[in-house]
Protein backbone atom coordinates (compact mmCIF):
# COMPACT_ATOMS: atom_id res chain seq x y z
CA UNK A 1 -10.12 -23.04 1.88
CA UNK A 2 -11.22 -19.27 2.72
CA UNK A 3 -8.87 -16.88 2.11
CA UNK A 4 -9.91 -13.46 4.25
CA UNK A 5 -8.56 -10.64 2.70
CA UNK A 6 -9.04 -7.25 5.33
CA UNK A 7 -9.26 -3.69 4.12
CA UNK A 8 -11.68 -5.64 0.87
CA UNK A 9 -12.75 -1.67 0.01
CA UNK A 10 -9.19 -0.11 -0.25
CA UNK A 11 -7.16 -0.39 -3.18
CA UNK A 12 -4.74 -3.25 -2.19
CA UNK A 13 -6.70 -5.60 -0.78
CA UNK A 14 -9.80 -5.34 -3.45
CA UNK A 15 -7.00 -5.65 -5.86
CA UNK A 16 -5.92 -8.68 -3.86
CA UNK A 17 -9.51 -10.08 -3.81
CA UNK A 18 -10.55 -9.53 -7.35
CA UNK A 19 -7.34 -11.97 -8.14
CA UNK A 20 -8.08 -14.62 -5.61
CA UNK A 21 -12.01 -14.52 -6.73
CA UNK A 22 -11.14 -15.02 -10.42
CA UNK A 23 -8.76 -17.53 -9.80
CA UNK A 24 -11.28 -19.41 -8.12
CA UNK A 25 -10.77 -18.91 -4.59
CA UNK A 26 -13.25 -18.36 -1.77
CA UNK A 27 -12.85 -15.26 -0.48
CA UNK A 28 -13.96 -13.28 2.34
CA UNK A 29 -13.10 -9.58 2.33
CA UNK A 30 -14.08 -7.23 5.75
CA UNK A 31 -15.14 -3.69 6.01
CA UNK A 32 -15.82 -1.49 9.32
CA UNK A 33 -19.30 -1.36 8.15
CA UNK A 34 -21.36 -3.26 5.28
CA UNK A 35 -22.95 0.32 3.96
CA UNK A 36 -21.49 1.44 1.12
CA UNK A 37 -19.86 0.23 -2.36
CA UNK A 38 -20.24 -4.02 -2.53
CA UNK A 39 -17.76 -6.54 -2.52
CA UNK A 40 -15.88 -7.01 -6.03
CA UNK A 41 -17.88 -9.82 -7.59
CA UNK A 42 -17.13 -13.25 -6.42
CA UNK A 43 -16.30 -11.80 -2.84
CA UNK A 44 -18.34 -12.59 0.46
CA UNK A 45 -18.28 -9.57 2.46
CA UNK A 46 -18.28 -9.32 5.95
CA UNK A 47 -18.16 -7.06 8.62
CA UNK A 48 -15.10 -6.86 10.65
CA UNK A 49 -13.60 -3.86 13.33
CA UNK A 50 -10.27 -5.39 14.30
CA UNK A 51 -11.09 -3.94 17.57
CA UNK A 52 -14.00 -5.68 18.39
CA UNK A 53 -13.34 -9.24 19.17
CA UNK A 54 -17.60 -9.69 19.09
CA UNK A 55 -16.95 -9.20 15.40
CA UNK A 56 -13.51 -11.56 14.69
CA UNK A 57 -15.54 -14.96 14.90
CA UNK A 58 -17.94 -14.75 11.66
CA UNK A 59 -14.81 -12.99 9.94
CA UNK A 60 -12.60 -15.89 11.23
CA UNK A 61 -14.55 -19.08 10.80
CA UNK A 62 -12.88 -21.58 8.20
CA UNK A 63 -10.10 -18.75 7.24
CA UNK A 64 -6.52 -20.70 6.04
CA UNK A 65 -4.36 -17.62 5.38
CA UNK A 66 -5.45 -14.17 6.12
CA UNK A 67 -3.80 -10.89 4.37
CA UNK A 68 -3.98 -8.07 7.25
CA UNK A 69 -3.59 -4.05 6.72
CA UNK A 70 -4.24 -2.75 10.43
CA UNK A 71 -4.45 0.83 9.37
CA UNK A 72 -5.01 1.50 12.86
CA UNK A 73 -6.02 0.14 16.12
CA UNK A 74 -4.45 -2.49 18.05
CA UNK A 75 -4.99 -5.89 16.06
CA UNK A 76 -3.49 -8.04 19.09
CA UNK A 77 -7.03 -9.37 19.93
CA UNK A 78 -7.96 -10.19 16.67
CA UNK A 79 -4.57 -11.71 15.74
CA UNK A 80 -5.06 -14.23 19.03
CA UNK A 81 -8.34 -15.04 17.61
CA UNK A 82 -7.02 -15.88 14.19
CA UNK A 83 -4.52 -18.11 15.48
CA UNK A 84 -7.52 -19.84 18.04
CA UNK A 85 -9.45 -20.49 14.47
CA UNK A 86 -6.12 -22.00 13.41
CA UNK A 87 -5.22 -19.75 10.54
CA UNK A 88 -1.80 -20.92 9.25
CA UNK A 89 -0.49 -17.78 7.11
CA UNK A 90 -0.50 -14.03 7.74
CA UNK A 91 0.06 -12.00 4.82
CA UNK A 92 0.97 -8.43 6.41
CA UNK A 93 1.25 -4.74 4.28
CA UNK A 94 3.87 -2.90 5.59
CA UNK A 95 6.22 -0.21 5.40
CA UNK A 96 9.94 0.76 4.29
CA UNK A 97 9.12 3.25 6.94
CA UNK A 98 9.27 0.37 9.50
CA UNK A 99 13.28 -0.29 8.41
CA UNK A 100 14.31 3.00 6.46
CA UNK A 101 16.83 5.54 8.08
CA UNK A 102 15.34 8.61 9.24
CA UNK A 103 11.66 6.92 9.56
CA UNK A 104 12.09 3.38 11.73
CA UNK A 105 11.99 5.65 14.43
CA UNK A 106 9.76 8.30 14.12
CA UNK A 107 5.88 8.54 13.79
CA UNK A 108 5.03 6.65 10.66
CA UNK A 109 8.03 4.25 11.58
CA UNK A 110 6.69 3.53 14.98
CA UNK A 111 2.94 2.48 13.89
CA UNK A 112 4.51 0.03 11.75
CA UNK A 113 6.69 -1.54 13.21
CA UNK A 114 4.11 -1.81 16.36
CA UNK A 115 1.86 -3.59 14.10
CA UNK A 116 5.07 -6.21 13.00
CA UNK A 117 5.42 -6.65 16.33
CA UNK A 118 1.84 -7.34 17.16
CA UNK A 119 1.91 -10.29 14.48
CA UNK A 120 5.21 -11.47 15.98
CA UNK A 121 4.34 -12.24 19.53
CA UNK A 122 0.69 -13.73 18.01
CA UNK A 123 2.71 -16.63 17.03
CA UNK A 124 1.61 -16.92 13.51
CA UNK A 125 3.54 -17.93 10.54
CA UNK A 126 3.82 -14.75 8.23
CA UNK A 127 5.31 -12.36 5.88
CA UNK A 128 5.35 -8.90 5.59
CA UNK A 129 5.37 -7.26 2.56
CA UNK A 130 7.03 -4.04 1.86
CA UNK A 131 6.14 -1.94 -1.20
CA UNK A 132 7.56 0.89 -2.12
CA UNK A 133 6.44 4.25 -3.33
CA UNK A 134 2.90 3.17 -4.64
CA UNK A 135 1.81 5.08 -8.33
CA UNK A 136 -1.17 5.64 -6.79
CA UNK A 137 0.36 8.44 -4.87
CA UNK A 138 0.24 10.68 -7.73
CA UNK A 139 -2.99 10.58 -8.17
CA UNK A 140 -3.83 10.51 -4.75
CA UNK A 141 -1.71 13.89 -4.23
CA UNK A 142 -1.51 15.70 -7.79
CA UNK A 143 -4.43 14.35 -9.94
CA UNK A 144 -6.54 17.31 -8.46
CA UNK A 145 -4.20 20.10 -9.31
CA UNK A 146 -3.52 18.68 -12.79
CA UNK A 147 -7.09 18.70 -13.66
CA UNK A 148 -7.75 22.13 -12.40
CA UNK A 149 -4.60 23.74 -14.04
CA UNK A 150 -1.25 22.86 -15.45
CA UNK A 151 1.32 23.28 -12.52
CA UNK A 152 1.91 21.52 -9.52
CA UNK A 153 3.28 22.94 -6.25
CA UNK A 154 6.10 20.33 -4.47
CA UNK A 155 8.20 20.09 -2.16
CA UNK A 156 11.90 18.42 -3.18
CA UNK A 157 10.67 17.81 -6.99
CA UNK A 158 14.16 16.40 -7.19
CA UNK A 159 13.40 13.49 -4.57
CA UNK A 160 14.27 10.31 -6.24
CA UNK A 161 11.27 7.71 -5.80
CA UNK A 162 11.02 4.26 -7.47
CA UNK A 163 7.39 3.34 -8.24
CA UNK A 164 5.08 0.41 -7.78
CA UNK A 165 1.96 -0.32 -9.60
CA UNK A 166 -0.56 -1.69 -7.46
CA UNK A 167 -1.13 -4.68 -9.40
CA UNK A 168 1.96 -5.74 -8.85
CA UNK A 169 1.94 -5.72 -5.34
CA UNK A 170 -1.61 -7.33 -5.52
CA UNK A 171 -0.31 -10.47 -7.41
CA UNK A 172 2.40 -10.91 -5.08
CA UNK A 173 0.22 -10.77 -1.67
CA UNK A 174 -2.16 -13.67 -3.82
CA UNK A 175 0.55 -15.50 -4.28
CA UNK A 176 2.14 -15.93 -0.72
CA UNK A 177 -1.84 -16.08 0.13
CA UNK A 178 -2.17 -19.22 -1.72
CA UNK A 179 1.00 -20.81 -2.12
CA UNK A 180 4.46 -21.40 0.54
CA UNK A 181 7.16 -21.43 -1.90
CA UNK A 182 7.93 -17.51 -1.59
CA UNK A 183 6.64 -17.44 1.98
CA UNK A 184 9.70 -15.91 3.45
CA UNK A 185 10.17 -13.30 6.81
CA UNK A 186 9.75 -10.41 4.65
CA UNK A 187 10.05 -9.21 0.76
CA UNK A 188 10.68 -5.84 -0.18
CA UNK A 189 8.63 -4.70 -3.35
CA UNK A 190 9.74 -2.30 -5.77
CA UNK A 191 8.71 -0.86 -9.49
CA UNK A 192 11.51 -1.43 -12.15
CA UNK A 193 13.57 2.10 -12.21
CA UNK A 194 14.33 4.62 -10.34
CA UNK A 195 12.60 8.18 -11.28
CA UNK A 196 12.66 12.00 -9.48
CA UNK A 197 9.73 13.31 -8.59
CA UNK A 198 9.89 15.65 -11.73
CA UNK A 199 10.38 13.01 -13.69
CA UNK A 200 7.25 11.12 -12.74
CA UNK A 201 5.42 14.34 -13.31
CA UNK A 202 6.73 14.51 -16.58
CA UNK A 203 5.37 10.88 -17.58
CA UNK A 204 1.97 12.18 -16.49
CA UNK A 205 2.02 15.22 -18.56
CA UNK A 206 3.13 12.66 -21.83
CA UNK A 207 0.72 10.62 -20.91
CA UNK A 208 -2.08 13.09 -20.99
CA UNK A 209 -0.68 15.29 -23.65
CA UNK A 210 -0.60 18.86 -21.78
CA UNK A 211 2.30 20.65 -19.95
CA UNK A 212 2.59 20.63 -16.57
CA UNK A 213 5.23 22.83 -14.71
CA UNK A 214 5.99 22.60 -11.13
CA UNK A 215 6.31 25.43 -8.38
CA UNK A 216 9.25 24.13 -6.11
CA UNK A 217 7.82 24.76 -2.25
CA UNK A 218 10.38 25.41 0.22
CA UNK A 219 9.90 23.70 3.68
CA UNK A 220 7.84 26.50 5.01
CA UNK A 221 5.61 27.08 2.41
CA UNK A 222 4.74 23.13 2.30
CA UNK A 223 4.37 22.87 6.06
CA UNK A 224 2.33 26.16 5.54
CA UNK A 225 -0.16 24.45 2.88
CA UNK A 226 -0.84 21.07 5.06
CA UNK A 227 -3.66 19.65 4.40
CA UNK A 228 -6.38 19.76 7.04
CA UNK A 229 -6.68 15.87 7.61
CA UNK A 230 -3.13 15.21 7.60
CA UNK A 231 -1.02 15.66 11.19
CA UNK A 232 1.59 17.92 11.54
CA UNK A 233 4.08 15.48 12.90
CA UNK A 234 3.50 13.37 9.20
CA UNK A 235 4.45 15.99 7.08
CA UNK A 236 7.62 16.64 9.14
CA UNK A 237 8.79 13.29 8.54
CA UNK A 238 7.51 13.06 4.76
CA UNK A 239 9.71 16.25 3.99
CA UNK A 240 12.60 14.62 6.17
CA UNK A 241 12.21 11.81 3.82
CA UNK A 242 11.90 13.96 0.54
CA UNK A 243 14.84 15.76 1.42
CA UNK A 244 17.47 13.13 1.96
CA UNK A 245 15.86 10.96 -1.24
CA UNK A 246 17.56 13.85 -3.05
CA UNK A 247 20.95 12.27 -2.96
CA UNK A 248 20.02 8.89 -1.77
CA UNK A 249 18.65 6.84 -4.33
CA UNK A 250 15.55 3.98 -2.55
CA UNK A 251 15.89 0.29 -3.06
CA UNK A 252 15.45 -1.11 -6.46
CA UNK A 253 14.66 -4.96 -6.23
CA UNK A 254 13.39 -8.08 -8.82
CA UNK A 255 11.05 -9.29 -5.60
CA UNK A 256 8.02 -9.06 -8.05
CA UNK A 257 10.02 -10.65 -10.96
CA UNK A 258 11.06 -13.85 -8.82
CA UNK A 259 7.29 -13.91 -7.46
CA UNK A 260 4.99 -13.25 -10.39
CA UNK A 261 7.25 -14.21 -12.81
CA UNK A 262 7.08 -11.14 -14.96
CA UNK A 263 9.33 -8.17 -14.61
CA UNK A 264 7.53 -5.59 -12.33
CA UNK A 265 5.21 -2.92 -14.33
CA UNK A 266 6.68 0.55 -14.90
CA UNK A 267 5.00 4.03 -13.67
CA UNK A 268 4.10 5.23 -16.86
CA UNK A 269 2.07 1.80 -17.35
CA UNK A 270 0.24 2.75 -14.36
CA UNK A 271 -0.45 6.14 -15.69
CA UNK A 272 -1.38 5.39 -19.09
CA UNK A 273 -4.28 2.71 -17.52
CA UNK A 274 -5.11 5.60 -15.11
CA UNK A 275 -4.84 8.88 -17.61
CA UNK A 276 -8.57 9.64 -17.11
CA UNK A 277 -8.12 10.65 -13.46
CA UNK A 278 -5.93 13.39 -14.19
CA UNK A 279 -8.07 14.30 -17.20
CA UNK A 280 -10.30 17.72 -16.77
């Protein structure tokens, strides 16, 4: 049995792949293009544009369940050909953005729930996972200011956020990959606790042993600082978002617990295995 596991190079799905591979499976992970970093070890790599339907056979051939992260394009094509190759089980990585008030329908909303949609009409059994707030997010968006000083500048530092460590939502996705006993409609993941934003900080700066004080940005002042590579019309919605998570707590739910069988992992777990990246 092949398990294909898209997206092999992000941090989800070689996560996903490094689980299935030590456990024994044969996996095939895709990439856009074979230059670059390899497979994790144990992995056949392959090359795969969801786009390109010239490309969906060699990815396809022999694949039983499939875990699927269309970051972007239109995955219709490819999702046609998987069920022509007779996959039996999508695996697909979603968003709360999909469902949650004030995002279902807007931007980030929309692209999800398109690609839902997409895997709907394809016909093919599958579930869609929904994690929440992923830890990586901090060091994705603060690790570079905490290395280069001790303050961080946010927006709504009182937003309330509930965590999930990536290996959790790894060893879920492996699970409904390999076995049908959770395989449900949809399962939304979640770390153990609710935390602000501040809060979170303040685990990192425990964790790493040096104060860290944060420079509250109004709305203007964060739209004003945008990154270059992120769109407008995303930041508008991720303030939205911010704003309201002030007084409205997110989901907290045991979805890993009843899956993995441990209790999810908490954010400052993630940060203590992950203090070097916001290390000087």
């Amino acid at each position: 049995m092949t398990i294909l596991v898209t997206g092999v190079r992000g941090g989800i799905g070689g996560r996903v792949a490094t689980l299935l591979a030590a456990a024994g499976r044969h996996v095939r992970g895709t990439t856009r293009t074979l230059d670059g970093p390899p497979a994790p070890g144990g992995v056949e790599l392959v090359e795969l544009d969801i786009d390109d339907p010239r490309t969906a056979d060699a990815a396809l051939t022999g694949v039983d369940t499939l875990f699927l992260y269309p970051t972007r394009g239109d995955c219709e094509t490819f999702l046609a050909a998987a069920r022509d190759h007779g996959v039996r089980h999508v695996v697909l990585l979603s968003s709360p953005a999909a469902f949650e008030a004030g995002e279902h329908d807007r931007l980030i909303g929309h692209i999800h729930r398109a690609a839902e949609d997409r895997v709907q009409r394809s016909g093919l059994p599958a579930t869609i996972v929904y994690p929440s707030w992923l830890a990586t997010n901090a060091r994705r968006d603060w690790a570079a200011q905490i290395r280069e000083r001790d303050h961080l500048a946010l927006a709504y530092p009182d937003a309330q956020i509930n965590p999930i460590h990536l290996d959790d939502v790894a060893e879920v996705v492996a699970d409904l990959l390999t076995r049908d006993t959770h395989r449900a409609r949809w399962h939304v993941l979640t770390g153990p606790a609710v935390l602000r934003v501040r809060d979170a900080v303040a685990t990192v700066a425990e964790t790493i042993g040096r104060p860290l004080r944060i420079d509250e940005l109004d709305r203007a002042q964060a739209l004003a600082t945008r990154p270059p590579a992120m769109p407008e019309a995303v930041l508008e919605v991720l303030l939205d978002v911010a704003a309201t998570a002030v007084d409205t707590p997110p989901l907290v739910t045991n979805a890993v617990e009843r899956i993995t069988g441990h209790p999810a992992r908490s954010f400052a777990d993630w940060v203590a295995t992950h203090r070097e990246s916001f290390l000087p």
